[in-house]
Protein backbone atom coordinates (compact mmCIF):
# COMPACT_ATOMS: atom_id res chain seq x y z
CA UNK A 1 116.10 65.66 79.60
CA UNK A 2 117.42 69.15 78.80
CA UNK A 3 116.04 71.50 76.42
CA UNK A 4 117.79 73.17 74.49
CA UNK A 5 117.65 76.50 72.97
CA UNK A 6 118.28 77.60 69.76
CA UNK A 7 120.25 80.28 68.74
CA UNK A 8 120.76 82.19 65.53
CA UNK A 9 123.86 82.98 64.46
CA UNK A 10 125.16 85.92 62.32
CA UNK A 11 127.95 85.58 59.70
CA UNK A 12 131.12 86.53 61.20
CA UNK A 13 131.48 90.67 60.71
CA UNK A 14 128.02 91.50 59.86
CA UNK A 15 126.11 93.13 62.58
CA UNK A 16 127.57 91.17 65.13
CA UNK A 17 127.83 94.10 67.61
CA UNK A 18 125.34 95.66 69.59
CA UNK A 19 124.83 98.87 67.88
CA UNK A 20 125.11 97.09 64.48
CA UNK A 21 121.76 94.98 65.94
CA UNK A 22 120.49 98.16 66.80
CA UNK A 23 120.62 99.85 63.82
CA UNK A 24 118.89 97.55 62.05
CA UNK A 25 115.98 96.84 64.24
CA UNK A 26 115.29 100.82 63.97
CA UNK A 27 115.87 100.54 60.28
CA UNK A 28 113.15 97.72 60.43
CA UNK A 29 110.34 99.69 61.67
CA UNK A 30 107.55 100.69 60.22
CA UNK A 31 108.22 104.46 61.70
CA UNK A 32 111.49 104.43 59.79
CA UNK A 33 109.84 103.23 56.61
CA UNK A 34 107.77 106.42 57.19
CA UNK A 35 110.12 109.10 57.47
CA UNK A 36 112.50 107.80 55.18
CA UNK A 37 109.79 107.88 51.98
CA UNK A 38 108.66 111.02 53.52
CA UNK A 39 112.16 112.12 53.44
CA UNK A 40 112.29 110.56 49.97
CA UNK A 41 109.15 112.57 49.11
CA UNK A 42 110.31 116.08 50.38
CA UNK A 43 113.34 116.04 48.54
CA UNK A 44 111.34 116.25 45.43
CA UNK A 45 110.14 119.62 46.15
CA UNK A 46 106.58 119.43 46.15
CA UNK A 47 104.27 121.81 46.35
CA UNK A 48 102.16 122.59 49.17
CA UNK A 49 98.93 120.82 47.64
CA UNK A 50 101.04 118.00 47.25
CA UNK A 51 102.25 118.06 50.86
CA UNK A 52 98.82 118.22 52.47
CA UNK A 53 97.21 115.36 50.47
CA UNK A 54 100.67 113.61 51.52
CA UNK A 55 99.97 114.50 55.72
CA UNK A 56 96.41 113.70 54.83
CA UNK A 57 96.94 109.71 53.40
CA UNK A 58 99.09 109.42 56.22
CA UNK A 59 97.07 110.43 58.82
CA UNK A 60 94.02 108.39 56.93
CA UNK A 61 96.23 105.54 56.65
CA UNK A 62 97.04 105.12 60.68
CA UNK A 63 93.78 105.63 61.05
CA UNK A 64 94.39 109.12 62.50
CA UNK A 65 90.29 110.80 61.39
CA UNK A 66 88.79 108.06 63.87
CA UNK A 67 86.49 106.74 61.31
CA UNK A 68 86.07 106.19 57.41
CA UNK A 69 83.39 109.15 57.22
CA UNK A 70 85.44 111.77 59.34
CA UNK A 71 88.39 111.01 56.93
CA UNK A 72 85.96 111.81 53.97
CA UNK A 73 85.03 114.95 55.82
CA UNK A 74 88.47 115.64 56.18
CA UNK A 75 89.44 114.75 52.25
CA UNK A 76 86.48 117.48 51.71
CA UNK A 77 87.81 119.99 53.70
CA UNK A 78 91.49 119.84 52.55
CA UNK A 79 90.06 120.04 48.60
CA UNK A 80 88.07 123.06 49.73
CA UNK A 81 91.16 124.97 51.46
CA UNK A 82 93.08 123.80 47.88
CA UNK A 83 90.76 125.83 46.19
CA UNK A 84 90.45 128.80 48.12
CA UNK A 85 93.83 129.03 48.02
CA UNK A 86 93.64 128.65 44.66
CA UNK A 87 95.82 125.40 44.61
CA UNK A 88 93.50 123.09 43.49
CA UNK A 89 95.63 120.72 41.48
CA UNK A 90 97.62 122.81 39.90
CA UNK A 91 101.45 122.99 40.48
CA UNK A 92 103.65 125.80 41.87
């Protein structure tokens, strides 16, 4: 007996082309997701403080300080250049 495959089928004039598929698997990814809120984020205009706890919960978030107390340390130290530069919560 022959098996057969299924295949999944796209309504007729959406996506049906290879760069259409394309598109959407990079719009799909979790990358894309990233820069695009990012992007989102940006736009906003926001201050500097605001930036670097940004780059900081991302890099916490991929796991980017190796381990849970390095990303404490590294909370710490980003509060502590804040303040020296006089930035410490306050906005621009």
């Amino acid at each position: 007996m022959m098996e057969t495959k299924r295949v999944v089928c796209e309504p007729a004039g959406r996506g049906t082309n290879p760069e259409d598929r394309r598109i959407r698997r990079i719009r799909s990814r979790s990358s894309y997701l990233l820069f695009r809120q990012l992007h989102d984020f940006l736009k906003s205009k926001p201050d500097i403080a605001d930036i670097l706890r940004r780059f900081h919960d991302i890099l916490d978030a991929k796991r980017g300080f190796g381990s849970r107390r390095n990303a404490e340390y590294a909370s710490e130290s980003l509060a502590w250049v804040l303040r020296d530069v006089g930035k410490d919560g306050q906005r621009a």
